[in-house]
PDB file of N, CA and C in Angstrom:
ATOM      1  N   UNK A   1     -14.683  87.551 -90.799  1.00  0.00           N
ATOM      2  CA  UNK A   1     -16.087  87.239 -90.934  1.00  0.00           C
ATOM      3  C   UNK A   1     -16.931  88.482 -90.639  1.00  0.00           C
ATOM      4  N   UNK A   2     -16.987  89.136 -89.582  1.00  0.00           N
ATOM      5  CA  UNK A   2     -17.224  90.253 -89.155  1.00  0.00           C
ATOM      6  C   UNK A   2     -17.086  91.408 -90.133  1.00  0.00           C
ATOM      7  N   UNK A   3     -16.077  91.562 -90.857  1.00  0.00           N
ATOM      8  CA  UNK A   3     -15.908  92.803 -91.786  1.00  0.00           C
ATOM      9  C   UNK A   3     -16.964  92.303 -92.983  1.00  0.00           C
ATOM     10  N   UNK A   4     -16.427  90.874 -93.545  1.00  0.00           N
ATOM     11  CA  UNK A   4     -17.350  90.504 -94.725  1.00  0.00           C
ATOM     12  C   UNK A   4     -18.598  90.368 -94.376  1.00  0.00           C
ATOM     13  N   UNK A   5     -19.198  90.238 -93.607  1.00  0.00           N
ATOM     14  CA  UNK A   5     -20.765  90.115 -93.270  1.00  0.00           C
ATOM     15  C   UNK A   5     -21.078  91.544 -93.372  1.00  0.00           C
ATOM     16  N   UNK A   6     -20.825  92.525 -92.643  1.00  0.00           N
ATOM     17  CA  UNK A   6     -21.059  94.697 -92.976  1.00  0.00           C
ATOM     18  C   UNK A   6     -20.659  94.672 -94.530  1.00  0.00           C
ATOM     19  N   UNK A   7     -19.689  94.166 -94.647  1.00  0.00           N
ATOM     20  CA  UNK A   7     -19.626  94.757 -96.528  1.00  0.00           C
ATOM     21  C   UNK A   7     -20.700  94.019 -97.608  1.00  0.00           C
ATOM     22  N   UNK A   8     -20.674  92.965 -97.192  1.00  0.00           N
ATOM     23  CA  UNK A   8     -22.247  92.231 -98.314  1.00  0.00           C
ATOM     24  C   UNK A   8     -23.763  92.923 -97.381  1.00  0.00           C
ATOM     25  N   UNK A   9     -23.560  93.250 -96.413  1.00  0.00           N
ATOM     26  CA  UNK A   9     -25.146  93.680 -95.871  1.00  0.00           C
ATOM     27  C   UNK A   9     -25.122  95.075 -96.558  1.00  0.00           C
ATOM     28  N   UNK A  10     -24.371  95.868 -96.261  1.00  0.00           N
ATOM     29  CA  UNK A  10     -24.442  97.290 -96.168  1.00  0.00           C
ATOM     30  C   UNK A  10     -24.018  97.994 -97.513  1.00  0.00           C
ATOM     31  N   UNK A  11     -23.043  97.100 -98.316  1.00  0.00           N
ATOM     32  CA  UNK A  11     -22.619  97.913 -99.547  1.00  0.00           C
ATOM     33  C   UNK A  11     -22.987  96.909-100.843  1.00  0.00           C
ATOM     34  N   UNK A  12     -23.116  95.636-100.920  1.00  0.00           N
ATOM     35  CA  UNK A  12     -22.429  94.797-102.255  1.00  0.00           C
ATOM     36  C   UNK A  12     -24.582  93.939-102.004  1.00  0.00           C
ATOM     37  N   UNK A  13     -25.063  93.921-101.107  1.00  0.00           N
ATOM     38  CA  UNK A  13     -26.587  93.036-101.533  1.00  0.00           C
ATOM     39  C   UNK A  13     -27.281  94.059-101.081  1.00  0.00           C
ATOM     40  N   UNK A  14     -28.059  94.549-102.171  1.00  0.00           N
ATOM     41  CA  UNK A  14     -29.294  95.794-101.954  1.00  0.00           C
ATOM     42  C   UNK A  14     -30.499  94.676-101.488  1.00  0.00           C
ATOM     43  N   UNK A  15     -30.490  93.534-102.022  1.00  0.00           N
ATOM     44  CA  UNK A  15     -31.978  92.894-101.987  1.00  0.00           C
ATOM     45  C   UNK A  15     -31.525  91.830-100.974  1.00  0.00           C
ATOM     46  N   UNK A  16     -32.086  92.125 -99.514  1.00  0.00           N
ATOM     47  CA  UNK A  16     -32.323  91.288 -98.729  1.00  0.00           C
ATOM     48  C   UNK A  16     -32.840  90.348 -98.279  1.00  0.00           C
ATOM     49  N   UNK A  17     -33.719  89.862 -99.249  1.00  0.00           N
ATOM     50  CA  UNK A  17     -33.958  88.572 -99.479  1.00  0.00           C
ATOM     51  C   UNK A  17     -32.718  87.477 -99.555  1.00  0.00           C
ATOM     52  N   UNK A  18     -32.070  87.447 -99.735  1.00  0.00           N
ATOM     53  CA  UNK A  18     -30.967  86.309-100.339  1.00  0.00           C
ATOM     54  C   UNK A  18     -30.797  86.600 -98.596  1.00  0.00           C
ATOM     55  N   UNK A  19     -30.929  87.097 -97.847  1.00  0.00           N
ATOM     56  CA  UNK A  19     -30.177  87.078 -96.457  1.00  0.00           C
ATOM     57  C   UNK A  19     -31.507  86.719 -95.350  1.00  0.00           C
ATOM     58  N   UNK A  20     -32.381  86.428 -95.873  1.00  0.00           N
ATOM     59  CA  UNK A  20     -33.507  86.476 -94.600  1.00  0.00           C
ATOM     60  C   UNK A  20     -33.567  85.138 -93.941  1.00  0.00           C
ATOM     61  N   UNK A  21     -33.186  84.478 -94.132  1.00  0.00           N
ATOM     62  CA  UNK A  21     -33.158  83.052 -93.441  1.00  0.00           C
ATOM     63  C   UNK A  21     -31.803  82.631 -92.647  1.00  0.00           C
ATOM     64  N   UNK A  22     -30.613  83.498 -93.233  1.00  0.00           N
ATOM     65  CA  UNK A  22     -29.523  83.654 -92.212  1.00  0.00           C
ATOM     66  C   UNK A  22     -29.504  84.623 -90.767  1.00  0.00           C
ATOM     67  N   UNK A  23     -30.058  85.605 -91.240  1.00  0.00           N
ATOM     68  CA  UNK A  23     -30.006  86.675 -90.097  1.00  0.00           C
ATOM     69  C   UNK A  23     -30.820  86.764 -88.985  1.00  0.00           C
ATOM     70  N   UNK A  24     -30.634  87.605 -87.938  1.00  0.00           N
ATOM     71  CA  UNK A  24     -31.440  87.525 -87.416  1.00  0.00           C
ATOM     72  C   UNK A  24     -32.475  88.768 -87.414  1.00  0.00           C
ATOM     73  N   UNK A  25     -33.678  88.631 -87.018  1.00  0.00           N
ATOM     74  CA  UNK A  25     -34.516  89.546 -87.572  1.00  0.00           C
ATOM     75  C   UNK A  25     -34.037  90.835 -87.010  1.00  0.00           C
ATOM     76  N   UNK A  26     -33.758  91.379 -86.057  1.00  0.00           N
ATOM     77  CA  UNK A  26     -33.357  92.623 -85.467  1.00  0.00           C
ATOM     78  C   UNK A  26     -32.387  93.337 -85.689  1.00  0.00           C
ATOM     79  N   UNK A  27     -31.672  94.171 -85.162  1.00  0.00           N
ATOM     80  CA  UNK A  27     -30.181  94.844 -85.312  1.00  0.00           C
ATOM     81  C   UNK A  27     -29.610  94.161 -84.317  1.00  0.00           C
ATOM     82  N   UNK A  28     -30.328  94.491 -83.005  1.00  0.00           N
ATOM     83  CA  UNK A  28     -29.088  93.910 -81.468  1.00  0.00           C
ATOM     84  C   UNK A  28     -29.344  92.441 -81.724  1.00  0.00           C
ATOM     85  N   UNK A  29     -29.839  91.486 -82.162  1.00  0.00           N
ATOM     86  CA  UNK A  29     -29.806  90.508 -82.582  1.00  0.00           C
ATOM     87  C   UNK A  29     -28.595  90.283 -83.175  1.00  0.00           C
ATOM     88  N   UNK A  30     -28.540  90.748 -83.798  1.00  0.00           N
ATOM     89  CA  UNK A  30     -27.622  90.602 -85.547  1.00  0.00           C
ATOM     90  C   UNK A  30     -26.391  91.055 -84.818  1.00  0.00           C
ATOM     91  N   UNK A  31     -25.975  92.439 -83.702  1.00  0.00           N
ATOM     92  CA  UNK A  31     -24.599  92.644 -83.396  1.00  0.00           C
ATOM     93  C   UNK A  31     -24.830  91.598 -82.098  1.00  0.00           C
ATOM     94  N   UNK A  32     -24.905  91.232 -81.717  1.00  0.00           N
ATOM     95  CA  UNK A  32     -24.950  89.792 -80.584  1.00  0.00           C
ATOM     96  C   UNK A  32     -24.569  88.779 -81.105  1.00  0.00           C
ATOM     97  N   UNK A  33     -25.021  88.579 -82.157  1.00  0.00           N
ATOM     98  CA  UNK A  33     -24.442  86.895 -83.068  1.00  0.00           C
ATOM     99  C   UNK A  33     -22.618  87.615 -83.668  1.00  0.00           C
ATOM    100  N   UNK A  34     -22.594  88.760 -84.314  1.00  0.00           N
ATOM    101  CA  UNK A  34     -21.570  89.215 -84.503  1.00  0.00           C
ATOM    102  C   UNK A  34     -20.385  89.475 -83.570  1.00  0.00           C
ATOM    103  N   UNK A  35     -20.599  90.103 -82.722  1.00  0.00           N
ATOM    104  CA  UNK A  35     -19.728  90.042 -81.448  1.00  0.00           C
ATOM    105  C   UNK A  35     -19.642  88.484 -80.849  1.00  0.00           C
ATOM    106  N   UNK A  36     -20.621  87.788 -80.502  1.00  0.00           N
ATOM    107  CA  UNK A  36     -20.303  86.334 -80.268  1.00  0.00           C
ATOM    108  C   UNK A  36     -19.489  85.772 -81.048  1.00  0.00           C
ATOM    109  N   UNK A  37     -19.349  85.998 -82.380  1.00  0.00           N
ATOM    110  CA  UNK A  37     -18.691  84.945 -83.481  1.00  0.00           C
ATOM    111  C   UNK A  37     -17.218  85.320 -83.323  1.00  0.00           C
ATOM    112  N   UNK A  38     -17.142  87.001 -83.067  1.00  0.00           N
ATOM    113  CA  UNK A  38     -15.662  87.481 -83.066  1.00  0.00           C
ATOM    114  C   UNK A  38     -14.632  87.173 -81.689  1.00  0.00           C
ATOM    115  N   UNK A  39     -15.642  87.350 -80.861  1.00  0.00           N
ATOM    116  CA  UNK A  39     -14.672  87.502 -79.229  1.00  0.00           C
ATOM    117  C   UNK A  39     -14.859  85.676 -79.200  1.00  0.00           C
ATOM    118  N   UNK A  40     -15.842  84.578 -80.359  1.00  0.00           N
ATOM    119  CA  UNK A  40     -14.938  83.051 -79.999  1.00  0.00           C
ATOM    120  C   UNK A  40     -14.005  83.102 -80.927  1.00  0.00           C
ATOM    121  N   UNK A  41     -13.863  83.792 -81.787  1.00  0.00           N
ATOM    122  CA  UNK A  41     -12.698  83.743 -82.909  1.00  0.00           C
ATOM    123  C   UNK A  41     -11.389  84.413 -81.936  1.00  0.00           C
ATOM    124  N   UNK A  42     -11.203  85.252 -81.159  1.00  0.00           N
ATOM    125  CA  UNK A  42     -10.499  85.543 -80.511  1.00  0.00           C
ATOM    126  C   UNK A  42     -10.125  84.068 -78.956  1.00  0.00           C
ATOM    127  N   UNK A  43     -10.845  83.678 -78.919  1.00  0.00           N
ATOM    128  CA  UNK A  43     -10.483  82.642 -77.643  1.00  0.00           C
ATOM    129  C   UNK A  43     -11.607  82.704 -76.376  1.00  0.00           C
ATOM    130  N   UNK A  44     -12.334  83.795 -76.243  1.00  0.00           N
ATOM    131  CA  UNK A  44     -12.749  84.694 -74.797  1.00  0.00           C
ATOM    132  C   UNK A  44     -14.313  83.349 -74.972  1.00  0.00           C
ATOM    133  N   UNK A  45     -13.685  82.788 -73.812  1.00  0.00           N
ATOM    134  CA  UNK A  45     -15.256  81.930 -73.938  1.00  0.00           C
ATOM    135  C   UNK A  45     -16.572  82.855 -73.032  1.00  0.00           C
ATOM    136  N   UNK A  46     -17.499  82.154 -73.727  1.00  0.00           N
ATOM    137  CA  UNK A  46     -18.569  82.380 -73.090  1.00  0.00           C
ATOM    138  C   UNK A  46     -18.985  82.603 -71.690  1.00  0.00           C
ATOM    139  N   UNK A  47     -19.488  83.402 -71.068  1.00  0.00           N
ATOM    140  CA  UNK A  47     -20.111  83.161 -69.579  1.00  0.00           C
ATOM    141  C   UNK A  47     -21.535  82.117 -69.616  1.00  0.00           C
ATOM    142  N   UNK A  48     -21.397  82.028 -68.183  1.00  0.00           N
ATOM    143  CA  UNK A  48     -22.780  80.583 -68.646  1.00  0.00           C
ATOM    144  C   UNK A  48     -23.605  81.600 -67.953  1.00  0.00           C
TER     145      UNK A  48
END
């Protein structure tokens, strides 16, 4: 998920529109939801 989300942002959708209602508006936003999605895909739960 992580690789395919950088390859459609960064190389394969120039027009970011088709993405503005998924993402989040920022960068550290955007690697926060990314790193969250990967380290639960790995097992590592959350801290509360």
């Amino acid at each position: 998920m992580l690789t395919s989300t950088l390859v459609e942002l960064i190389l394969v959708d120039h027009d970011l529109k088709n993405w503005q209602a998924v993402i989040p508006k920022d960068d550290p936003a955007l690697k926060r939801e990314l790193l969250r999605s990967f380290l639960s895909y790995l097992g590592v739960e959350q801290r509360a």
